[in-house]
Protein backbone atom coordinates (compact mmCIF):
# COMPACT_ATOMS: atom_id res chain seq x y z
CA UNK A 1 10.47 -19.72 -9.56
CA UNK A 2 7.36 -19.99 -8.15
CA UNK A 3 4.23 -17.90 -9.50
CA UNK A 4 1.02 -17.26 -7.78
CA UNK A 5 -1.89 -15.79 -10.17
CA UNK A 6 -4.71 -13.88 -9.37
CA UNK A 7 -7.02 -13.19 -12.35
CA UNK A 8 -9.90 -9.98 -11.90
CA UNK A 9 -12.23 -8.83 -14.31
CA UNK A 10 -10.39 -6.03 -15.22
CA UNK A 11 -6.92 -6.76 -13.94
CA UNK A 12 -4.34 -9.91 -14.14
CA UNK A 13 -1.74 -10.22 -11.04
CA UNK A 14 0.68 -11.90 -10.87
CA UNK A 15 3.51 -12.88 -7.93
CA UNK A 16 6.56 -14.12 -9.46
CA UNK A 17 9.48 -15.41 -6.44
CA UNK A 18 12.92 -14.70 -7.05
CA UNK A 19 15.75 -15.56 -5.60
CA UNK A 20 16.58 -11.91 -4.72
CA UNK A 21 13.59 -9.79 -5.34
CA UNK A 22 9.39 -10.78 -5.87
CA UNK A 23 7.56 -9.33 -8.35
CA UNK A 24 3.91 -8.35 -8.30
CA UNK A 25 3.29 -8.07 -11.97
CA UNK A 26 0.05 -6.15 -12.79
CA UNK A 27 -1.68 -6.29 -16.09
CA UNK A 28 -4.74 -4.39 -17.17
CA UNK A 29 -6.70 -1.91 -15.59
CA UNK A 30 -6.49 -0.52 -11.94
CA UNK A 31 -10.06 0.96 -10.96
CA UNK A 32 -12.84 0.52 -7.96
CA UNK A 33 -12.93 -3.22 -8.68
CA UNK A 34 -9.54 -4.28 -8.22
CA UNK A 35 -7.28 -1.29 -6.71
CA UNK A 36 -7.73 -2.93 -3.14
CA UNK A 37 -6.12 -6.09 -4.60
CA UNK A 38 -3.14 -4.70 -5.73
CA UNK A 39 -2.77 -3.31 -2.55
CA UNK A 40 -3.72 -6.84 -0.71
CA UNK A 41 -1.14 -8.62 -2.95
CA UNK A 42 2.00 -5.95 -2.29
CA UNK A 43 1.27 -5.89 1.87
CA UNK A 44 1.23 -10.19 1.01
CA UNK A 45 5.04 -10.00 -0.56
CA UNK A 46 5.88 -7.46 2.03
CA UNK A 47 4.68 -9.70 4.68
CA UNK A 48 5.50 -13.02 3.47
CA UNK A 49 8.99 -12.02 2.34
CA UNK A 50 10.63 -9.72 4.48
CA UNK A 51 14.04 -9.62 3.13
CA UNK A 52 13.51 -9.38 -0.53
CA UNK A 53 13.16 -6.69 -2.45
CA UNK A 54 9.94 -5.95 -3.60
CA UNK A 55 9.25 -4.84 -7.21
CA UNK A 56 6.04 -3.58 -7.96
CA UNK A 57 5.48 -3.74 -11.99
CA UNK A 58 2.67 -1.35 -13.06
CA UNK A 59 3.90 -1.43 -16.71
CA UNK A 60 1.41 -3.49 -18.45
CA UNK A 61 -1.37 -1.41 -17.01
CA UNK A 62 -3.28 0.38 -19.74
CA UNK A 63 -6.12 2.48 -17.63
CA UNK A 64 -6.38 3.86 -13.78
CA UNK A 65 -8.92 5.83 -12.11
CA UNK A 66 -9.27 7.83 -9.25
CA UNK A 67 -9.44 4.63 -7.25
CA UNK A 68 -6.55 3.15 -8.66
CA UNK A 69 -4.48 6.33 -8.23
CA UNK A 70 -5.18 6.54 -4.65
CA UNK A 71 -4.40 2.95 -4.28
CA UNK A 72 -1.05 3.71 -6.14
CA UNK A 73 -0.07 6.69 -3.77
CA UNK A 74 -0.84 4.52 -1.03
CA UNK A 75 1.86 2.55 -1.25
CA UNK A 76 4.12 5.82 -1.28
CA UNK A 77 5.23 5.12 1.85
CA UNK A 78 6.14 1.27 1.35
CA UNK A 79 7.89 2.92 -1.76
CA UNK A 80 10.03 5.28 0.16
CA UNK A 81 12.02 2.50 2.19
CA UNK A 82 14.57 0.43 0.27
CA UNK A 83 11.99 -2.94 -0.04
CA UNK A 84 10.02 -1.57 -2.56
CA UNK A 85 10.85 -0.50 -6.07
CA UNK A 86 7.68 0.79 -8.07
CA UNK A 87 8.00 0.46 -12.14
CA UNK A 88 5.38 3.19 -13.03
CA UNK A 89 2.23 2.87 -15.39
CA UNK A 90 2.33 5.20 -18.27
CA UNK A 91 -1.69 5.43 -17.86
CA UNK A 92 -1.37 6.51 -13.80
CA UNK A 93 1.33 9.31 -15.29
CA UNK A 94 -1.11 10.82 -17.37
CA UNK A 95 -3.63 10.24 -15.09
CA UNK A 96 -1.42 12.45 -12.73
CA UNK A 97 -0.23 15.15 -14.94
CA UNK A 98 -3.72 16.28 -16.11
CA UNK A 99 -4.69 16.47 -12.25
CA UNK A 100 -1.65 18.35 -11.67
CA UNK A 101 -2.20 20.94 -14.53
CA UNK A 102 -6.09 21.29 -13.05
CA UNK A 103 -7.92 19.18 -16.37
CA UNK A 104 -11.64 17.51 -15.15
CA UNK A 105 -10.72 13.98 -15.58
């Protein structure tokens, strides 16, 4: 299965090629410096493969920011077609529910 790697100071990505499905693996932290290339590497599988399913694997993200958030809610609409299956971040879920209940962050 073939792997590309991209390695930022704060975050590790990773493009794993599956038969069925590719996986961009993030690990780390999503912020100013690297939200863009999250985004960069999911419109990449979308483009590159445009039969497989596209899993997006936040899981092994410990921190986002504002940045990162936005990033993450702009691929909402990549998300609501059938392509692209989003594992969430535990970090952008908090990040979310204390905006949601009003909390300074």
């Amino acid at each position: 299965m073939p792997v590309d790697c991209l390695h930022l100071e704060s975050l590790h990505l990773a493009v794993v090629r599956h038969a069925d499905r590719v996986c961009v693996v993030a690990e780390g932290e999503l912020d100013a410096g690297s939200a863009a290339d999250l985004v960069a590497a999911v419109d990449r599988a979308l483009d590159d493969d445009p039969f497989r399913t596209i899993v997006v694997d936040l899981t092994g993200v410990s921190f986002v920011d504002l940045h990162g958030l936005r990033a993450l809610d702009g691929l909402e609409p990549a998300a609501c077609g059938e392509r692209v299956e989003v594992r969430p971040s535990r970090a952008a879920d908090r990040l979310r529910a204390r905006m949601e209940r009003g909390v300074m962050v």
